[in-house]
C-alpha atoms as a PDB file:
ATOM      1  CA  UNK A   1     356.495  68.456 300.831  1.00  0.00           C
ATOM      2  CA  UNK A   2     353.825  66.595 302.691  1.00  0.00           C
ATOM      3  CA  UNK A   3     351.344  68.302 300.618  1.00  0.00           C
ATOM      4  CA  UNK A   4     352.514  67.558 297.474  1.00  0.00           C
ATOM      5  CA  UNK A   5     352.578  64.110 298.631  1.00  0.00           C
ATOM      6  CA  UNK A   6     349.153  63.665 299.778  1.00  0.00           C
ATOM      7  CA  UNK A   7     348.146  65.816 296.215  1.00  0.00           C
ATOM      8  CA  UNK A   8     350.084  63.255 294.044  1.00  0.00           C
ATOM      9  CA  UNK A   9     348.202  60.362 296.092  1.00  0.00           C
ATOM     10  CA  UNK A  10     344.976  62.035 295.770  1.00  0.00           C
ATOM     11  CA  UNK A  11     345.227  62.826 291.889  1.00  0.00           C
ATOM     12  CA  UNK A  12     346.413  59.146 291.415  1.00  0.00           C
ATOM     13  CA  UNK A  13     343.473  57.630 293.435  1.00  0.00           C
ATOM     14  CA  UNK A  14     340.770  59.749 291.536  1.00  0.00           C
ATOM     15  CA  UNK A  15     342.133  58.943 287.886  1.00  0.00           C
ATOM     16  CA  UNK A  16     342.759  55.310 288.991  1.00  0.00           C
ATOM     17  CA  UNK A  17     338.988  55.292 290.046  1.00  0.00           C
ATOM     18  CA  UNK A  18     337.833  57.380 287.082  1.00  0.00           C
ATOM     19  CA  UNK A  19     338.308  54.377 284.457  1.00  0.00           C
ATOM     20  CA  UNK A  20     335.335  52.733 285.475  1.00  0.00           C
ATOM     21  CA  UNK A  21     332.458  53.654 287.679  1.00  0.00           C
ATOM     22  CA  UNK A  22     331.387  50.161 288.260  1.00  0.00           C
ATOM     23  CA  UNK A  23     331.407  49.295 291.710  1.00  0.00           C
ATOM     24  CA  UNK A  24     332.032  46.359 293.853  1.00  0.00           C
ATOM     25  CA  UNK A  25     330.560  45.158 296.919  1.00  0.00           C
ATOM     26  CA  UNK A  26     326.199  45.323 297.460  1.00  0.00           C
ATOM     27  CA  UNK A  27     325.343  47.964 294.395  1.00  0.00           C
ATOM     28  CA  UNK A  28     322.380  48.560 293.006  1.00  0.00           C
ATOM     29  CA  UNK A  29     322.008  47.831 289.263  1.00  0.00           C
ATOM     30  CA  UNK A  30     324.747  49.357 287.254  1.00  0.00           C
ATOM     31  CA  UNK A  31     324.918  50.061 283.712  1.00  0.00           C
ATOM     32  CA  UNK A  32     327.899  49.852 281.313  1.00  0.00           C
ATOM     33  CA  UNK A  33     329.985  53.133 280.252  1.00  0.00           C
ATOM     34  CA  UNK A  34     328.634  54.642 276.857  1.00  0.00           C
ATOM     35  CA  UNK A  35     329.503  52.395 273.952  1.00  0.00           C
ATOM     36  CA  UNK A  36     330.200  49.281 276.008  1.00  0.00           C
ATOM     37  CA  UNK A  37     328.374  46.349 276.716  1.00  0.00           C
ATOM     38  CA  UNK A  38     327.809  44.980 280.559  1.00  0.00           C
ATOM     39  CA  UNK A  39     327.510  41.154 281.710  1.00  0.00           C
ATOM     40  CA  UNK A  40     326.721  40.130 284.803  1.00  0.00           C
ATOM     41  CA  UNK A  41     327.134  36.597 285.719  1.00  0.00           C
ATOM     42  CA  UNK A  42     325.552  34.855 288.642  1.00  0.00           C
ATOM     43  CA  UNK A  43     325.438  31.983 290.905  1.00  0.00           C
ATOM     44  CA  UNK A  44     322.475  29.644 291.338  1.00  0.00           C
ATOM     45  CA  UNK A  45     321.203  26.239 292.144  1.00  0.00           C
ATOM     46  CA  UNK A  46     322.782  22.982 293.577  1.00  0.00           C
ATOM     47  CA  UNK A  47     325.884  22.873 294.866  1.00  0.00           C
ATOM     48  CA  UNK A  48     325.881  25.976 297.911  1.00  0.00           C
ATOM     49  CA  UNK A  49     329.043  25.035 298.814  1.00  0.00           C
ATOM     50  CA  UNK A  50     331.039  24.805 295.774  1.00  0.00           C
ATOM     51  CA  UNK A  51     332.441  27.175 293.595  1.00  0.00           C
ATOM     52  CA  UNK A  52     332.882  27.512 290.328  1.00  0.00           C
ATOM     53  CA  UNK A  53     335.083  29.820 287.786  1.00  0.00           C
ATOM     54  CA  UNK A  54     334.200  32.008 285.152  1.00  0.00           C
ATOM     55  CA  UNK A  55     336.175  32.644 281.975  1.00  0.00           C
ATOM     56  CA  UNK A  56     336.082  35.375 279.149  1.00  0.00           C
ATOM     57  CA  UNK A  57     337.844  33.802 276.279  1.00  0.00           C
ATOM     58  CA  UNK A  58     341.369  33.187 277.804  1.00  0.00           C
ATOM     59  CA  UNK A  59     340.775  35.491 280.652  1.00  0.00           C
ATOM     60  CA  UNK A  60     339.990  33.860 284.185  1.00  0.00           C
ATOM     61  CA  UNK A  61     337.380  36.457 285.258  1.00  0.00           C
ATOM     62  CA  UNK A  62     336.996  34.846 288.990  1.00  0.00           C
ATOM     63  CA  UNK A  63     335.480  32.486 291.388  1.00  0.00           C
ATOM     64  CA  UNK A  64     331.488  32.492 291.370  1.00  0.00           C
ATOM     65  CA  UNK A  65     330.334  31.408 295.007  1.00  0.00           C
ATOM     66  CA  UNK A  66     326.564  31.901 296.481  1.00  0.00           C
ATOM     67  CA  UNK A  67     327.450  35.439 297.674  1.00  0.00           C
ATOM     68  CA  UNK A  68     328.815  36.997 295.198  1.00  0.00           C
ATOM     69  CA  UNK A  69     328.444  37.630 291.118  1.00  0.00           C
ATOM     70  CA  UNK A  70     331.279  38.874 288.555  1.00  0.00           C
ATOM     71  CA  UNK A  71     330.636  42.229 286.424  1.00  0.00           C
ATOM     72  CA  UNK A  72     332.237  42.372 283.403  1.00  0.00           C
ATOM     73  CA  UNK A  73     332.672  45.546 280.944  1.00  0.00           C
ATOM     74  CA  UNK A  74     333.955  44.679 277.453  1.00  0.00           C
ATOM     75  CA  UNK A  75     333.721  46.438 273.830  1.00  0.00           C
ATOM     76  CA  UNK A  76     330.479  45.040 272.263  1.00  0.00           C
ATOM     77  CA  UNK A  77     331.380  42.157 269.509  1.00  0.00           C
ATOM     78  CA  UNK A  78     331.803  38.744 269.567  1.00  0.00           C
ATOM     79  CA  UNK A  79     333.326  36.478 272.907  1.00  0.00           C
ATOM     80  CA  UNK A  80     333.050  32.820 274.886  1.00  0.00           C
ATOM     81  CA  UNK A  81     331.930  32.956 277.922  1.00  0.00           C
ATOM     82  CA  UNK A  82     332.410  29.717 280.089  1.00  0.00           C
ATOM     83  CA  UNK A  83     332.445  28.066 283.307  1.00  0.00           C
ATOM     84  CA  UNK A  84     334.112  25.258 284.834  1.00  0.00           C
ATOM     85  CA  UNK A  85     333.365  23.101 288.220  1.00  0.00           C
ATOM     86  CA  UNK A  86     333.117  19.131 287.321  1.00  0.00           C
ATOM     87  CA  UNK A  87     332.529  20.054 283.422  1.00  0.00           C
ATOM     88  CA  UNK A  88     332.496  23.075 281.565  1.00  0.00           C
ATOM     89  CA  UNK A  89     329.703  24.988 279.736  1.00  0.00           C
ATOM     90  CA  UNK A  90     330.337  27.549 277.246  1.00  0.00           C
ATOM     91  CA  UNK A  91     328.189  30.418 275.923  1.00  0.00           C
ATOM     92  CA  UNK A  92     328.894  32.253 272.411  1.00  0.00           C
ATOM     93  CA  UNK A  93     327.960  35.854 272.970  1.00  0.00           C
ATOM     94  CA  UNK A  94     327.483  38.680 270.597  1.00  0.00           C
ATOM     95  CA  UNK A  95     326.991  41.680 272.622  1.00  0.00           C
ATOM     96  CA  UNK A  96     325.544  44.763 271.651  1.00  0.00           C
ATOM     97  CA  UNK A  97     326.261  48.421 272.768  1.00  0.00           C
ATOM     98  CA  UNK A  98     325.104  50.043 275.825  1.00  0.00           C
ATOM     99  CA  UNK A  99     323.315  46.438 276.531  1.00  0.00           C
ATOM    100  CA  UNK A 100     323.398  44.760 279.949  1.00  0.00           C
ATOM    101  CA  UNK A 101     323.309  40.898 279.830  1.00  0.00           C
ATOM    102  CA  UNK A 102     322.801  38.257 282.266  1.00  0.00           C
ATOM    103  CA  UNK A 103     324.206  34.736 282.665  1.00  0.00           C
ATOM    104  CA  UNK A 104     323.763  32.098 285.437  1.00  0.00           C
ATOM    105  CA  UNK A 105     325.803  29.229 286.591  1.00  0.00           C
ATOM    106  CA  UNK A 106     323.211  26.720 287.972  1.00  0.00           C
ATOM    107  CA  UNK A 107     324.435  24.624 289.978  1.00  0.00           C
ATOM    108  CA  UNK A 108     323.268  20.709 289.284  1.00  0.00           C
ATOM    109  CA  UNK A 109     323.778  17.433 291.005  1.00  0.00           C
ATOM    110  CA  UNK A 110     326.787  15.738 289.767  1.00  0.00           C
ATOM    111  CA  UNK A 111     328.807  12.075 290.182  1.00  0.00           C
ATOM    112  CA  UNK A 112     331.546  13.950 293.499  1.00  0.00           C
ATOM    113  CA  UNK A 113     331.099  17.659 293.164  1.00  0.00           C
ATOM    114  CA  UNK A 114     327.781  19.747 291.834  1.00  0.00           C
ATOM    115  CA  UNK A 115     328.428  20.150 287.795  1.00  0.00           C
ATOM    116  CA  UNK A 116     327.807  23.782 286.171  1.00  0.00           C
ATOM    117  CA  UNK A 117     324.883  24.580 283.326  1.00  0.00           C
ATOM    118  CA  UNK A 118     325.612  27.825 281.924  1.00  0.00           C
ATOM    119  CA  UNK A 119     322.434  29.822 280.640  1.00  0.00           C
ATOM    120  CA  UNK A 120     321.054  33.425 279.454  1.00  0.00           C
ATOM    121  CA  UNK A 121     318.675  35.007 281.691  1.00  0.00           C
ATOM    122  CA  UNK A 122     315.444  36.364 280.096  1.00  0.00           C
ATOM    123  CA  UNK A 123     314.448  39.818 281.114  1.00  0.00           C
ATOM    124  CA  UNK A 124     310.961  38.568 279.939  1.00  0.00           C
ATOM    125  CA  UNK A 125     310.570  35.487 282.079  1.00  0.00           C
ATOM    126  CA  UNK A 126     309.499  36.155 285.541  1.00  0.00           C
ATOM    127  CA  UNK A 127     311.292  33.618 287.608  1.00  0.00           C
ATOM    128  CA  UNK A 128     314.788  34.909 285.555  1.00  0.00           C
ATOM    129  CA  UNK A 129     314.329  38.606 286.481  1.00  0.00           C
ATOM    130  CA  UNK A 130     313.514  37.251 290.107  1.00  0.00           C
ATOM    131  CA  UNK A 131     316.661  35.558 290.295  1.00  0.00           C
ATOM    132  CA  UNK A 132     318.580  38.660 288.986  1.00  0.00           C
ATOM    133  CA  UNK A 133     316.936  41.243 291.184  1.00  0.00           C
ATOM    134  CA  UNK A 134     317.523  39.185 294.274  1.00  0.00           C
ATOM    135  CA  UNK A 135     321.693  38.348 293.500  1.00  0.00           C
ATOM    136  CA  UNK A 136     321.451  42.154 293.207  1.00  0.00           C
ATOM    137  CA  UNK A 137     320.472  42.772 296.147  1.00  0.00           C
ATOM    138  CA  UNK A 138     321.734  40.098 298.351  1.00  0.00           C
ATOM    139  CA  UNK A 139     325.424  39.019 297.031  1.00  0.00           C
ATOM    140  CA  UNK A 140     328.139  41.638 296.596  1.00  0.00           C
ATOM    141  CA  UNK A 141     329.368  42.373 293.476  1.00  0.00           C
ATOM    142  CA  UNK A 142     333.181  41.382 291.415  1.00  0.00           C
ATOM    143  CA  UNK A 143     334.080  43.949 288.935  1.00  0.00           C
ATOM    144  CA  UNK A 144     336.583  41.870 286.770  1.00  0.00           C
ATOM    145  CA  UNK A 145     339.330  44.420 285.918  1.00  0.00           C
ATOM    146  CA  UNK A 146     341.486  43.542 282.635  1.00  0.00           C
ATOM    147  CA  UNK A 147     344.467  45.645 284.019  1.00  0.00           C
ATOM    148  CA  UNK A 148     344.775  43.772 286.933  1.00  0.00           C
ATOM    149  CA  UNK A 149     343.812  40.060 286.244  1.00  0.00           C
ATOM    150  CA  UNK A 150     343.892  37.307 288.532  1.00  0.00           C
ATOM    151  CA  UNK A 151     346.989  36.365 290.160  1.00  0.00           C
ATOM    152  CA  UNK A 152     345.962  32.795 290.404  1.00  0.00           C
ATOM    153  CA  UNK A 153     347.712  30.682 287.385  1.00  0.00           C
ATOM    154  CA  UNK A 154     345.121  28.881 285.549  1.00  0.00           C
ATOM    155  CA  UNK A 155     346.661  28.516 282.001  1.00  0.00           C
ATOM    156  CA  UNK A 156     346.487  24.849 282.200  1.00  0.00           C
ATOM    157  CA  UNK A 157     342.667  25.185 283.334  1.00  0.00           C
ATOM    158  CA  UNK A 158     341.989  27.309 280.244  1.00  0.00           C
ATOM    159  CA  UNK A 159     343.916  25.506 277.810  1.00  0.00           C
ATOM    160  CA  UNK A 160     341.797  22.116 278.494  1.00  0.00           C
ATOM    161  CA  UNK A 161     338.694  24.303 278.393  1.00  0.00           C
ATOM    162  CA  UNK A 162     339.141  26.187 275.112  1.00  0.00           C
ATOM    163  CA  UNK A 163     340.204  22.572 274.062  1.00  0.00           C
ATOM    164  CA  UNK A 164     337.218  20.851 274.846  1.00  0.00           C
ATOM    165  CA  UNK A 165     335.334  24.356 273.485  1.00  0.00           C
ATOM    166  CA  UNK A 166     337.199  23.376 270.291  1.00  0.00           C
ATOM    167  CA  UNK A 167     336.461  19.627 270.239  1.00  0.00           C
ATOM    168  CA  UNK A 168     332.952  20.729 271.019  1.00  0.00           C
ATOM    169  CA  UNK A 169     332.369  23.215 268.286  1.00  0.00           C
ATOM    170  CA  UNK A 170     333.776  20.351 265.391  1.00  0.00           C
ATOM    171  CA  UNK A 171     330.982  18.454 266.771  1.00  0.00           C
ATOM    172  CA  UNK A 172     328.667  21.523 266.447  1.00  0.00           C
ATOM    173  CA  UNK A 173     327.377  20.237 269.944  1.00  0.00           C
ATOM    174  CA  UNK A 174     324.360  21.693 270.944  1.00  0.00           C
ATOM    175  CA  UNK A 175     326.375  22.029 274.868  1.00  0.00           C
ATOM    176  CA  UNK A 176     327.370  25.484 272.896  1.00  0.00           C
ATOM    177  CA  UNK A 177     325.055  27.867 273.781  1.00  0.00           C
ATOM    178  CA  UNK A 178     324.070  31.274 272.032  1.00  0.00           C
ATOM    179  CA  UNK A 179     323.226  34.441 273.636  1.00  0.00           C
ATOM    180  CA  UNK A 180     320.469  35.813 271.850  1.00  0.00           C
ATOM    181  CA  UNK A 181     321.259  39.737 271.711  1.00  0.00           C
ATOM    182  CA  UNK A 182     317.847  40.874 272.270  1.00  0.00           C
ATOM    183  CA  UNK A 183     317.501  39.248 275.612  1.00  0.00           C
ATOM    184  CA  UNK A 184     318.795  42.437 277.973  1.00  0.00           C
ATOM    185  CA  UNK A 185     318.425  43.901 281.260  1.00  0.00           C
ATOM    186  CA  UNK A 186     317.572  47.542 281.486  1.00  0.00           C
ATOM    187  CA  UNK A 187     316.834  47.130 285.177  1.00  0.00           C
ATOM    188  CA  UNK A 188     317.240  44.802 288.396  1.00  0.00           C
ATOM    189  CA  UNK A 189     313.464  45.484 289.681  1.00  0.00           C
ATOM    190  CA  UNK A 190     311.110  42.244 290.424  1.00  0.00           C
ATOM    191  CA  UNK A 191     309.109  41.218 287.579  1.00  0.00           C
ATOM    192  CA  UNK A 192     306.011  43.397 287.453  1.00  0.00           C
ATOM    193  CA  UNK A 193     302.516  42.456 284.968  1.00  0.00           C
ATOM    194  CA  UNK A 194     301.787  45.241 282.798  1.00  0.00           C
END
């Protein structure tokens, strides 16, 4: 009996853990599942000591602090990206297959608490891939899992911010950023000259 216990446990932990093979905690860099697209999203800038949240569409992915960053895996197409601390900043994505992307909350100075500026991380620019390789290898990673979302209720959070995304996009303010596609990570190494 206690054998076919411990089997059952042992066949549920593996096929439980067999869904994904991204990893939290310190990882080194980690590429999507074949067909998917990856997005990392990081911390940076003013504001050490506040946190801010990160959003897919609807979805409350989790709380971006100076130690850690979120990993998200998602079908490649079209999605919002946003994050919230005194305002909101939102970034239209397009992702491609087999892609990895990278976006950074920067903290800046705001009127009580440090304000978020959302951006895409080049892969080309050297102080970008800097940035990424050392979140990598200092902060611990958050693999956002859509089968077991956040316990923490933040539909009223998300309905003001796909409100003011909506208010926003009337406007066709220029706070709505793109993601260019072409801009991916196919490692987390220091920049290097060719």
């Amino acid at each position: 009996m206690k054998k076919t216990i411990v089997f059952f446990f042992l066949i549920v932990s593996v096929s439980l853990f067999a869904q994904n093979d991204l990893k939290s905690g310190i990882q080194p860099f980690q590429k999507p599942s074949e067909g998917k697209s990856l997005v990392y999203i990081l911390k940076s800038g003013a504001g050490a000591l506040v946190n801010f949240r990160a959003f897919l569409n609807d979805k409350f992915l989790g709380v971006l602090s100076s130690d850690n960053y979120i990993i998200v895996e998602c079908d490649p197409g079209n999605y919002l990206f946003w994050a919230t601390s005194e305002n909101r900043d939102f970034i239209e994505a397009n992702l491609l297959p087999n892609k990895v992307y990278v976006l950074n909350a920067e903290g800046q100075m705001g009127a009580f608490v440090a304000g978020v500026s959302f951006e895409q991380l080049n892969p080309n620019e050297k102080s970008n891939k800097n940035l990424f390789s050392r979140k990598i290898k200092n902060s611990s990673a958050v693999v956002y899992n859509p089968n077991n979302p956040s316990t923490d209720d933040k539909a009223e959070n998300i309905s003001k911010g796909l409100a003011k995304y909506e208010d926003l996009k009337k406007e066709k303010s220029s706070k709505i950023i793109q993601l260019n596609s072409d801009l991916y990570f196919e490692d987390a190494e220091k920049f290097q000259k060719n």
